[in-house]
C-alpha atoms as a PDB file:
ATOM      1  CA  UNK A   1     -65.032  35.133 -16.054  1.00  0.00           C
ATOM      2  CA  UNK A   2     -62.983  37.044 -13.442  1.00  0.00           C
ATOM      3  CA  UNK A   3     -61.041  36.398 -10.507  1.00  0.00           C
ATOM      4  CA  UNK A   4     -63.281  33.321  -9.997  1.00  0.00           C
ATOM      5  CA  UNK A   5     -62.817  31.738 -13.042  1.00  0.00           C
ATOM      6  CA  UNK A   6     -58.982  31.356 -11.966  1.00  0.00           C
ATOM      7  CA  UNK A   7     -59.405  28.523  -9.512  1.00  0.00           C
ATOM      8  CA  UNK A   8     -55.940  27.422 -10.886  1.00  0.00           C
ATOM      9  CA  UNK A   9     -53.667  30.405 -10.326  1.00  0.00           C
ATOM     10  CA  UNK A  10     -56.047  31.237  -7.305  1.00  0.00           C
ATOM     11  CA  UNK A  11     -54.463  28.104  -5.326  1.00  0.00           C
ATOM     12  CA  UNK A  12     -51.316  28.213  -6.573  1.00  0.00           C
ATOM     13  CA  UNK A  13     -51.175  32.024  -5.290  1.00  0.00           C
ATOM     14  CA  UNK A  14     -52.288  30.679  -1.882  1.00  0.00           C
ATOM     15  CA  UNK A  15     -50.068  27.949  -1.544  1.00  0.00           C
ATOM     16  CA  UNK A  16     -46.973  30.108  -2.264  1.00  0.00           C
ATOM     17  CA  UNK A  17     -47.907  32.961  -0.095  1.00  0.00           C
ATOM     18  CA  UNK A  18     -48.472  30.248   2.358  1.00  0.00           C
ATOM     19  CA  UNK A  19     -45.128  29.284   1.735  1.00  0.00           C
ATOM     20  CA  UNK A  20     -44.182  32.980   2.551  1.00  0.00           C
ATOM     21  CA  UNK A  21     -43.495  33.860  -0.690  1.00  0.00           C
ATOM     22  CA  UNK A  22     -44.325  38.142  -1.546  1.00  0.00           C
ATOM     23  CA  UNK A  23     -47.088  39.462  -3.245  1.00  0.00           C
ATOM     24  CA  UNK A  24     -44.485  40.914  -6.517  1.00  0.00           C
ATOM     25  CA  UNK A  25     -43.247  37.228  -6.609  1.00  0.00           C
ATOM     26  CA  UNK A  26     -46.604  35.273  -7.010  1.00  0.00           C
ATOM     27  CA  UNK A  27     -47.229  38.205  -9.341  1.00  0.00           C
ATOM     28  CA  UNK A  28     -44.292  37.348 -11.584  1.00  0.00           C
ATOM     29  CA  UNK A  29     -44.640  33.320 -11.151  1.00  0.00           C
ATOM     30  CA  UNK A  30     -48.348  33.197 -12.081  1.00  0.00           C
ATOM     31  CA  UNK A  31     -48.617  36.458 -14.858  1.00  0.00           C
ATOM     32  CA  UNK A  32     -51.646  38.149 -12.573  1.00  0.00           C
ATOM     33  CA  UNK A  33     -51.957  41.481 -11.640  1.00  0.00           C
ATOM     34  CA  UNK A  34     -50.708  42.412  -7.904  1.00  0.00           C
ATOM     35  CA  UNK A  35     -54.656  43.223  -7.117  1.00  0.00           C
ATOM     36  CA  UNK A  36     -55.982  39.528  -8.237  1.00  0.00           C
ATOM     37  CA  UNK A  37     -52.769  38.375  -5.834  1.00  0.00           C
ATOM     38  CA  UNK A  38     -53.862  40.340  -3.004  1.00  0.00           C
ATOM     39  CA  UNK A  39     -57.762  39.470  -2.815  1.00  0.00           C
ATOM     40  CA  UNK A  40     -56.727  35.669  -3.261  1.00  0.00           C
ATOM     41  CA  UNK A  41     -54.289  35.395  -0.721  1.00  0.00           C
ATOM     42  CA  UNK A  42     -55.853  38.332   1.573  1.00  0.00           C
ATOM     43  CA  UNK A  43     -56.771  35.521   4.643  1.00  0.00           C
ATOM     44  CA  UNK A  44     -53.831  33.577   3.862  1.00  0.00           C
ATOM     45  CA  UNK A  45     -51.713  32.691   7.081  1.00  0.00           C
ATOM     46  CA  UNK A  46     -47.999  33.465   6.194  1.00  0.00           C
ATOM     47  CA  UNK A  47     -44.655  32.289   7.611  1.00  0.00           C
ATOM     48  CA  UNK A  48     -43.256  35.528   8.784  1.00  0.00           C
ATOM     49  CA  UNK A  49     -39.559  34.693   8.999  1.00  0.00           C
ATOM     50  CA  UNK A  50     -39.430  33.660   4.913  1.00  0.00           C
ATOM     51  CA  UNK A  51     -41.711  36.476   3.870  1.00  0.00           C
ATOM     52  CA  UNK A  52     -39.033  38.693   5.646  1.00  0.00           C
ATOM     53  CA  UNK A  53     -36.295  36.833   4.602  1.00  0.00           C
ATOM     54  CA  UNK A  54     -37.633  36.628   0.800  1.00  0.00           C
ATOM     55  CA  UNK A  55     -38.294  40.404   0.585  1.00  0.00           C
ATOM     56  CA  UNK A  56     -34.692  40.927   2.096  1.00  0.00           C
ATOM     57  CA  UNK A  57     -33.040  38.587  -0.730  1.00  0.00           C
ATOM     58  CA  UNK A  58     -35.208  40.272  -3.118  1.00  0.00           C
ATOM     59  CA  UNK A  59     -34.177  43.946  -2.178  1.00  0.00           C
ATOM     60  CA  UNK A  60     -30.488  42.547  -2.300  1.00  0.00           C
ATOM     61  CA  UNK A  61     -30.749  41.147  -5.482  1.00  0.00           C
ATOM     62  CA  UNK A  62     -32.536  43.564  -7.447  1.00  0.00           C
ATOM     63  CA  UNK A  63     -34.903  41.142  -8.801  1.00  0.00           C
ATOM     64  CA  UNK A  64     -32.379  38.950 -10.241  1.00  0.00           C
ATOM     65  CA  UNK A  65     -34.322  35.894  -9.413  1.00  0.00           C
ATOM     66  CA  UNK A  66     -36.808  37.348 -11.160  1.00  0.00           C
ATOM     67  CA  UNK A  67     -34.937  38.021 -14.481  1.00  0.00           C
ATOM     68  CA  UNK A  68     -33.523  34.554 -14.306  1.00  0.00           C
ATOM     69  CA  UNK A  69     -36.945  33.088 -14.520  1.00  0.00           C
ATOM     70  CA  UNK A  70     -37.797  34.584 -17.660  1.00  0.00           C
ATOM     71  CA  UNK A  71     -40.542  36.926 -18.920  1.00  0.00           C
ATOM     72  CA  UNK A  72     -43.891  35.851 -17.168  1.00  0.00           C
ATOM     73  CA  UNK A  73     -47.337  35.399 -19.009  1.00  0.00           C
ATOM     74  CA  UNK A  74     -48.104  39.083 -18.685  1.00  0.00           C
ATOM     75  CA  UNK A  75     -44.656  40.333 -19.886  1.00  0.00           C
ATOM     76  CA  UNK A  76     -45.352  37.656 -22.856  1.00  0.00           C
ATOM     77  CA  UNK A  77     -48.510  38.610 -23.773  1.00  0.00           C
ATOM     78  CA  UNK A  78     -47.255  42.607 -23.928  1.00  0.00           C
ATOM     79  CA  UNK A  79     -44.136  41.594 -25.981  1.00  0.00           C
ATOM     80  CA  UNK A  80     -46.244  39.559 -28.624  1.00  0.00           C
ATOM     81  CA  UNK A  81     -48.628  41.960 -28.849  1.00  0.00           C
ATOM     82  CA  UNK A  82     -46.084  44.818 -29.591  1.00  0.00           C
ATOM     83  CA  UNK A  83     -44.462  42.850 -32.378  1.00  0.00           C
ATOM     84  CA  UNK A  84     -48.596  42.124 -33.717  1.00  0.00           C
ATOM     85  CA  UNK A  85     -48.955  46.018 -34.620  1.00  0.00           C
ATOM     86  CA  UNK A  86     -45.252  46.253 -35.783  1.00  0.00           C
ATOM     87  CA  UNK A  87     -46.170  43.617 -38.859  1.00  0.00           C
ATOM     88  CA  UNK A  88     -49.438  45.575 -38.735  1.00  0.00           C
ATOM     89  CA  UNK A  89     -47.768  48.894 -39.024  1.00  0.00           C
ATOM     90  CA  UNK A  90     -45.206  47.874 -41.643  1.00  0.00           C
ATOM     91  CA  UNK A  91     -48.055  46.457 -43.783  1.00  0.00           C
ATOM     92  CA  UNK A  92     -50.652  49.780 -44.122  1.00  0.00           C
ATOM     93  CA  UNK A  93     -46.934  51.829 -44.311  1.00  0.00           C
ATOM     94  CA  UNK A  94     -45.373  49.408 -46.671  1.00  0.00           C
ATOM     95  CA  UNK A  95     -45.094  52.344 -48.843  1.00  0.00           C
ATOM     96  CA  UNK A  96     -45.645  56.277 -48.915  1.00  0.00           C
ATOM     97  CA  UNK A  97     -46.663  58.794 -51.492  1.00  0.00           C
ATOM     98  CA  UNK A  98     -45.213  62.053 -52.135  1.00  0.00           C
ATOM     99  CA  UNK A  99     -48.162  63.325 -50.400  1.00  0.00           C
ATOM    100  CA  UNK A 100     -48.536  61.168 -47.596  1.00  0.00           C
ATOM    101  CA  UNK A 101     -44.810  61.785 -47.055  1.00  0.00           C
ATOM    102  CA  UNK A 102     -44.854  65.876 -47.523  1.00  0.00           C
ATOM    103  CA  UNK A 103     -47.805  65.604 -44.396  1.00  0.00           C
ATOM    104  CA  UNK A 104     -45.509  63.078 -42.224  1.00  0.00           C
ATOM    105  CA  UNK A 105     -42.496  65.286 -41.980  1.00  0.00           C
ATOM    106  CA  UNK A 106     -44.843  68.313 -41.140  1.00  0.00           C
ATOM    107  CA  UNK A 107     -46.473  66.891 -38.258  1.00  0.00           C
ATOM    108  CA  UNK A 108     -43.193  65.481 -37.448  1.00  0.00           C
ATOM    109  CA  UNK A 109     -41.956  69.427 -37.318  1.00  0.00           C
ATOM    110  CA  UNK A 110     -45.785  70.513 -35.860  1.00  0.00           C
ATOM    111  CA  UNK A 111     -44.409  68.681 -32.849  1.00  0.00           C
ATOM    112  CA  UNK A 112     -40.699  68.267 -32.388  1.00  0.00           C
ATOM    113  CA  UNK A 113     -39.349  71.373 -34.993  1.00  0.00           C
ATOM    114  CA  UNK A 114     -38.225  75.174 -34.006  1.00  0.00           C
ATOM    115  CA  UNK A 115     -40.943  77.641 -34.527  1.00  0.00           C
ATOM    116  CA  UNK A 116     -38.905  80.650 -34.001  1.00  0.00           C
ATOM    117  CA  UNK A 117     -37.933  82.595 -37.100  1.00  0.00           C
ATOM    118  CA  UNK A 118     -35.222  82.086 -38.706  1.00  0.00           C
ATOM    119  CA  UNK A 119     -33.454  78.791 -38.230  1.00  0.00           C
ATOM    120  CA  UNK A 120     -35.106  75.718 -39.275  1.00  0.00           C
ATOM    121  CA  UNK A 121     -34.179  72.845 -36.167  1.00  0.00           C
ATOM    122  CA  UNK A 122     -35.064  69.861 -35.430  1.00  0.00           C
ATOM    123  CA  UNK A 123     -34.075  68.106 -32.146  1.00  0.00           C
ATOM    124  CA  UNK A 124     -34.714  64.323 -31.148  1.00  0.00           C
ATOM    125  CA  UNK A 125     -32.419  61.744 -29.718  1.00  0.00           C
ATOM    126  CA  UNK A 126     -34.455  59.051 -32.184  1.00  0.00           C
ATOM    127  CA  UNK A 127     -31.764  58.043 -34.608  1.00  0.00           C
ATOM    128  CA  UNK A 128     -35.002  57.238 -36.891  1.00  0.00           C
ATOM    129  CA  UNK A 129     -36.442  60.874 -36.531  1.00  0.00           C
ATOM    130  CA  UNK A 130     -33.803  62.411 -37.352  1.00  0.00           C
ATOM    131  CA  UNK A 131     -32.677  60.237 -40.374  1.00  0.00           C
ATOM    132  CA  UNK A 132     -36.393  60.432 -41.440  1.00  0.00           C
ATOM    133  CA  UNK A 133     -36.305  64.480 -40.929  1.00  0.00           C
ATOM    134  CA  UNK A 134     -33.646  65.284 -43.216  1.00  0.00           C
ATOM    135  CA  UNK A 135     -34.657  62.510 -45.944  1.00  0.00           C
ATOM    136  CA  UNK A 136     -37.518  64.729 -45.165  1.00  0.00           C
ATOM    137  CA  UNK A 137     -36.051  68.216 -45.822  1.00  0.00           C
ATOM    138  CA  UNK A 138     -33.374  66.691 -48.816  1.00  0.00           C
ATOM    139  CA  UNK A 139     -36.590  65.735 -50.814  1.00  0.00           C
ATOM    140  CA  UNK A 140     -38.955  69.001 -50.706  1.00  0.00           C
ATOM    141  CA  UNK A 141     -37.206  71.451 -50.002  1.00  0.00           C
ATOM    142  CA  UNK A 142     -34.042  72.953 -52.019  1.00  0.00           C
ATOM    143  CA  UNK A 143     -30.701  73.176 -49.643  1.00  0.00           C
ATOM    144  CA  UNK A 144     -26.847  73.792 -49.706  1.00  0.00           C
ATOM    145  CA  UNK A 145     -25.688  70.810 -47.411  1.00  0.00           C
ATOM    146  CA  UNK A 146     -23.002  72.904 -46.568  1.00  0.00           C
ATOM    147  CA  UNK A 147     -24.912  74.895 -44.745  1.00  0.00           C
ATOM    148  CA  UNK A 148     -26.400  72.192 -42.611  1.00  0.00           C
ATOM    149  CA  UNK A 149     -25.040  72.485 -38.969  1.00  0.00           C
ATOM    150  CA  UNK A 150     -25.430  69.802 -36.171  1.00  0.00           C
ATOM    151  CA  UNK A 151     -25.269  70.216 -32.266  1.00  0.00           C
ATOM    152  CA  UNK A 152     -24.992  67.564 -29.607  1.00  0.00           C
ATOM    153  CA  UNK A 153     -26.401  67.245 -26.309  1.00  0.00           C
ATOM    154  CA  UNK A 154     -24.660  64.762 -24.685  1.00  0.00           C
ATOM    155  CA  UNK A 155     -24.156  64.017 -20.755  1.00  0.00           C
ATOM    156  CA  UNK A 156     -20.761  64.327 -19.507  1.00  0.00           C
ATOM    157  CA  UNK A 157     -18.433  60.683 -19.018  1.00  0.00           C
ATOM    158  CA  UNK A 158     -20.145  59.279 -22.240  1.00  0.00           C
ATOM    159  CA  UNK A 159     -17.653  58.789 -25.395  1.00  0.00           C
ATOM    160  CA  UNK A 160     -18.208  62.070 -27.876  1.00  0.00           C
ATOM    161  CA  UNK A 161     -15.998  60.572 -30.053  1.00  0.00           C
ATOM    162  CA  UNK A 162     -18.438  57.596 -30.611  1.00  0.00           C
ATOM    163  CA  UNK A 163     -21.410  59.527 -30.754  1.00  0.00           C
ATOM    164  CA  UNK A 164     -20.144  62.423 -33.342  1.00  0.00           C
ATOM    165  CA  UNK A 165     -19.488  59.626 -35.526  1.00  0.00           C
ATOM    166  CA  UNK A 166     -22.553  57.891 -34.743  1.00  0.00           C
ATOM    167  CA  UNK A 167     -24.338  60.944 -35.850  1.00  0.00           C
ATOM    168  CA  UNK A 168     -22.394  61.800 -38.577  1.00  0.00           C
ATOM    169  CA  UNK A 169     -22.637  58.227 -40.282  1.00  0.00           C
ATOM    170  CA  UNK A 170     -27.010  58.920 -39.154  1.00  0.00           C
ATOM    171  CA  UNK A 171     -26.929  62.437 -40.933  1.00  0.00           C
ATOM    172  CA  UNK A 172     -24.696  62.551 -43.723  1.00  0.00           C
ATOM    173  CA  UNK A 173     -23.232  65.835 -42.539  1.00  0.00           C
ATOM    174  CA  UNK A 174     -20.021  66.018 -41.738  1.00  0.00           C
ATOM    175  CA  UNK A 175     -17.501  66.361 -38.574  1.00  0.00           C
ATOM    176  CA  UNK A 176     -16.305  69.951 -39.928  1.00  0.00           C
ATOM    177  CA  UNK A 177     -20.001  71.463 -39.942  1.00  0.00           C
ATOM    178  CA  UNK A 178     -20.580  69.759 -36.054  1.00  0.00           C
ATOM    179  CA  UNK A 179     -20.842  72.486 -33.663  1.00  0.00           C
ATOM    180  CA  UNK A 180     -19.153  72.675 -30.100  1.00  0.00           C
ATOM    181  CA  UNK A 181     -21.212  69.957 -28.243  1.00  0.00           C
ATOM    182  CA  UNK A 182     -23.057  70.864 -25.171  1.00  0.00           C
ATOM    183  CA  UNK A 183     -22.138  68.412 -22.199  1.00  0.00           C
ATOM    184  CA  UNK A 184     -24.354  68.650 -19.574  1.00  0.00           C
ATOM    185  CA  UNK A 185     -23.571  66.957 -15.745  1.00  0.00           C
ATOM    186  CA  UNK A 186     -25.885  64.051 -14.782  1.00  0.00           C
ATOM    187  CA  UNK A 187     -28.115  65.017 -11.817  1.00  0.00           C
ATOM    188  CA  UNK A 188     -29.231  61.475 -10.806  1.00  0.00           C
ATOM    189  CA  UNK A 189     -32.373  63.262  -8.840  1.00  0.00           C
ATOM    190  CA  UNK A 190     -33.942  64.390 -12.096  1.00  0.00           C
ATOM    191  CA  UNK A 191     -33.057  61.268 -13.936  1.00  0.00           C
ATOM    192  CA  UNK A 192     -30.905  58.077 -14.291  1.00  0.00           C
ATOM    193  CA  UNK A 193     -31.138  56.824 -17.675  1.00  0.00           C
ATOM    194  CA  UNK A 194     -28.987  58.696 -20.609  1.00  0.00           C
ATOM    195  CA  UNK A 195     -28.800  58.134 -24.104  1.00  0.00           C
ATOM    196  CA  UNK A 196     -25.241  56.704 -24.659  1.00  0.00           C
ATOM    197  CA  UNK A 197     -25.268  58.832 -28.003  1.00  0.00           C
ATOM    198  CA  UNK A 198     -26.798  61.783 -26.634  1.00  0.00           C
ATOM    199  CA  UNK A 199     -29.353  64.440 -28.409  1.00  0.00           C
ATOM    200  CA  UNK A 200     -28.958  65.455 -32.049  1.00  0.00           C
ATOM    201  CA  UNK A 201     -29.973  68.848 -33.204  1.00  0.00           C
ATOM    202  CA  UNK A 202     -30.332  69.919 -36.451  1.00  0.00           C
ATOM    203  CA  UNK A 203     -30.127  73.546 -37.666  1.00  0.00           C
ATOM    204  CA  UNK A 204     -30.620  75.057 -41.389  1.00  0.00           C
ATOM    205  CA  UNK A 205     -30.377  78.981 -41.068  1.00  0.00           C
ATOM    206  CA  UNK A 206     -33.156  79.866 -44.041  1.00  0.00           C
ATOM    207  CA  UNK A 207     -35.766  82.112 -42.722  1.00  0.00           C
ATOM    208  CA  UNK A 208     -37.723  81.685 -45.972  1.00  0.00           C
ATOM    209  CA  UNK A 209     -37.468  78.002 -46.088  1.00  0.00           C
ATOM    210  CA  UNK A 210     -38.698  78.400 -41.799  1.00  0.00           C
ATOM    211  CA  UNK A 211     -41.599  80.300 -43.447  1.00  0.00           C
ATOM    212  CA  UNK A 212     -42.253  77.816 -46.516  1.00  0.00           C
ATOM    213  CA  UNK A 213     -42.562  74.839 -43.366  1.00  0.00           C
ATOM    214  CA  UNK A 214     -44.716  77.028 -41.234  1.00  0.00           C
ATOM    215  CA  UNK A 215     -47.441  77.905 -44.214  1.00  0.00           C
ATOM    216  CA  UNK A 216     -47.777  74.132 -44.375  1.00  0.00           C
ATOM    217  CA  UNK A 217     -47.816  73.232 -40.742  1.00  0.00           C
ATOM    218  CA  UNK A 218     -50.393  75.891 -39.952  1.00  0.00           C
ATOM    219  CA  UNK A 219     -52.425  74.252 -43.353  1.00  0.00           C
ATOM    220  CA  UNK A 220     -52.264  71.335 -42.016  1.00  0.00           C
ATOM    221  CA  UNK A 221     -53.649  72.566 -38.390  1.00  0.00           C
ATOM    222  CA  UNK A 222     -56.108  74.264 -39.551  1.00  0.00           C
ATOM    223  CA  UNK A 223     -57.336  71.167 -42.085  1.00  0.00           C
ATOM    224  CA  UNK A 224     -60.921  69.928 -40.930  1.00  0.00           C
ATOM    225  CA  UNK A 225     -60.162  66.620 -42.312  1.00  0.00           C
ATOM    226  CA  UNK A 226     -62.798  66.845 -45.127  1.00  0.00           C
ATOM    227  CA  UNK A 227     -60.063  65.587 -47.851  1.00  0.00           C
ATOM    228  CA  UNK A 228     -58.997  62.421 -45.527  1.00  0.00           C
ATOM    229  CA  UNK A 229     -59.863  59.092 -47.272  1.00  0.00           C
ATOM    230  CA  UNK A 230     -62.394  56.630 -45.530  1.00  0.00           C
ATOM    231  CA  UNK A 231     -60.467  53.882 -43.576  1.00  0.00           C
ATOM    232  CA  UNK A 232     -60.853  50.485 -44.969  1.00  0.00           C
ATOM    233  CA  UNK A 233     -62.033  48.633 -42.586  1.00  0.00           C
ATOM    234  CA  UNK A 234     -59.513  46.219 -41.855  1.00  0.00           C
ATOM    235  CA  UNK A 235     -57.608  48.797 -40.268  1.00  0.00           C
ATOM    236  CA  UNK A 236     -60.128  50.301 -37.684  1.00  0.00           C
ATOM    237  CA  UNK A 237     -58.892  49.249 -34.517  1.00  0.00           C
ATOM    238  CA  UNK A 238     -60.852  47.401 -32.211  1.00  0.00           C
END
């Protein structure tokens, strides 16, 4: 229907703008997008002062008003969707073959592993990838776990402590066969965020075994998909 069809949320919009309430607010009160807010309210007379004083609290507050409300219809919507394809997902995944798992690790090392000779490493900060690598590596490929050797990226004032045996309890490999961890000073222009427990690296010096993986990524590159089963249907996304 459109905009049109939204007599409802296209009053309501009005009156609170009126009211000198800011575009991000309606936004957040009603669940429409800030482009719907702005044609509806775009001849809308506005009380100055509060819409000055609003965006002022606002700014102060960092959206706390906002938070305290609640997610809004859109944030809803998103949230249930999300957790749709995660039943989805866990249903057609419910359970791999040896096959389907060999070609998941693969890609998994196609995108994220070391191609350099040598050393096979694989780097994520994913708790999950990295538990799903080496489940990965354990099950085809023959190694001395003694040899494993882990290295941790982590950003300097977070607790190494915590995360080495965070990552240790992840891996399976123990404290001895850590590395010295790399700690690396914050630069808050690049980026804010941090992961409390850092970036795990994972390094098994074989450069037969980095060969072995390589053959089968560069098979699996080069496949033209002629040996892929046919979707059932249920699963072809709309």
């Amino acid at each position: 229907m459109g905009y049109r069809g939204k007599v409802v949320e296209q009053n309501r919009a009005r009156d609170l703008r009126k009211a000198g309430w800011t575009l991000g607010e309606i936004c957040e009160e009603l669940g429409v997008s800030k482009s719907s807010a702005s044609l509806w309210c775009r001849d809308v007379a506005i009380d100055e002062d509060e819409l000055a004083r609003r965006r002022r609290a606002r700014f102060l507050n960092g959206n706390n008003g906002a938070r305290q409300r609640g997610p809004n219809k859109l944030q809803r919507r998103k949230q249930a969707e999300i957790e749709r394809f995660r039943r989805t997902g866990a249903e057609r995944l419910v359970d791999l073959n040896e096959r389907e798992f060999l070609v998941a690790g693969l890609a998994l090392y196609a995108g994220e592993g070391a191609k350099g000779d040598g050393n096979v490493t694989f780097a994520n900060s994913d708790d999950r990838m990295i538990a799903f690598y080496l489940t990965w590596i354990r099950t085809f490929f023959s190694i001395d776990e003694t040899r494993l050797r882990f290295t941790l990226y982590l950003h300097e004032g977070l607790d190494l402590d915590a995360a080495n045996a965070f990552w240790s309890l992840v891996t399976g490999i123990p404290l001895e066969q850590f590395r010295k961890p790399y700690r690396a000073v914050p630069d808050p222009s690049i980026r804010r965020s941090k992961h409390p427990m850092g970036c795990a690296s994972v390094t098994y010096s074989s450069s037969a075994m980095h060969r072995e993986i390589m053959g089968l990524v560069d098979a699996l590159l080069s496949s033209d998909g002629s040996t892929t089963v046919t979707c059932p249907s249920q699963y072809h996304l709309s």
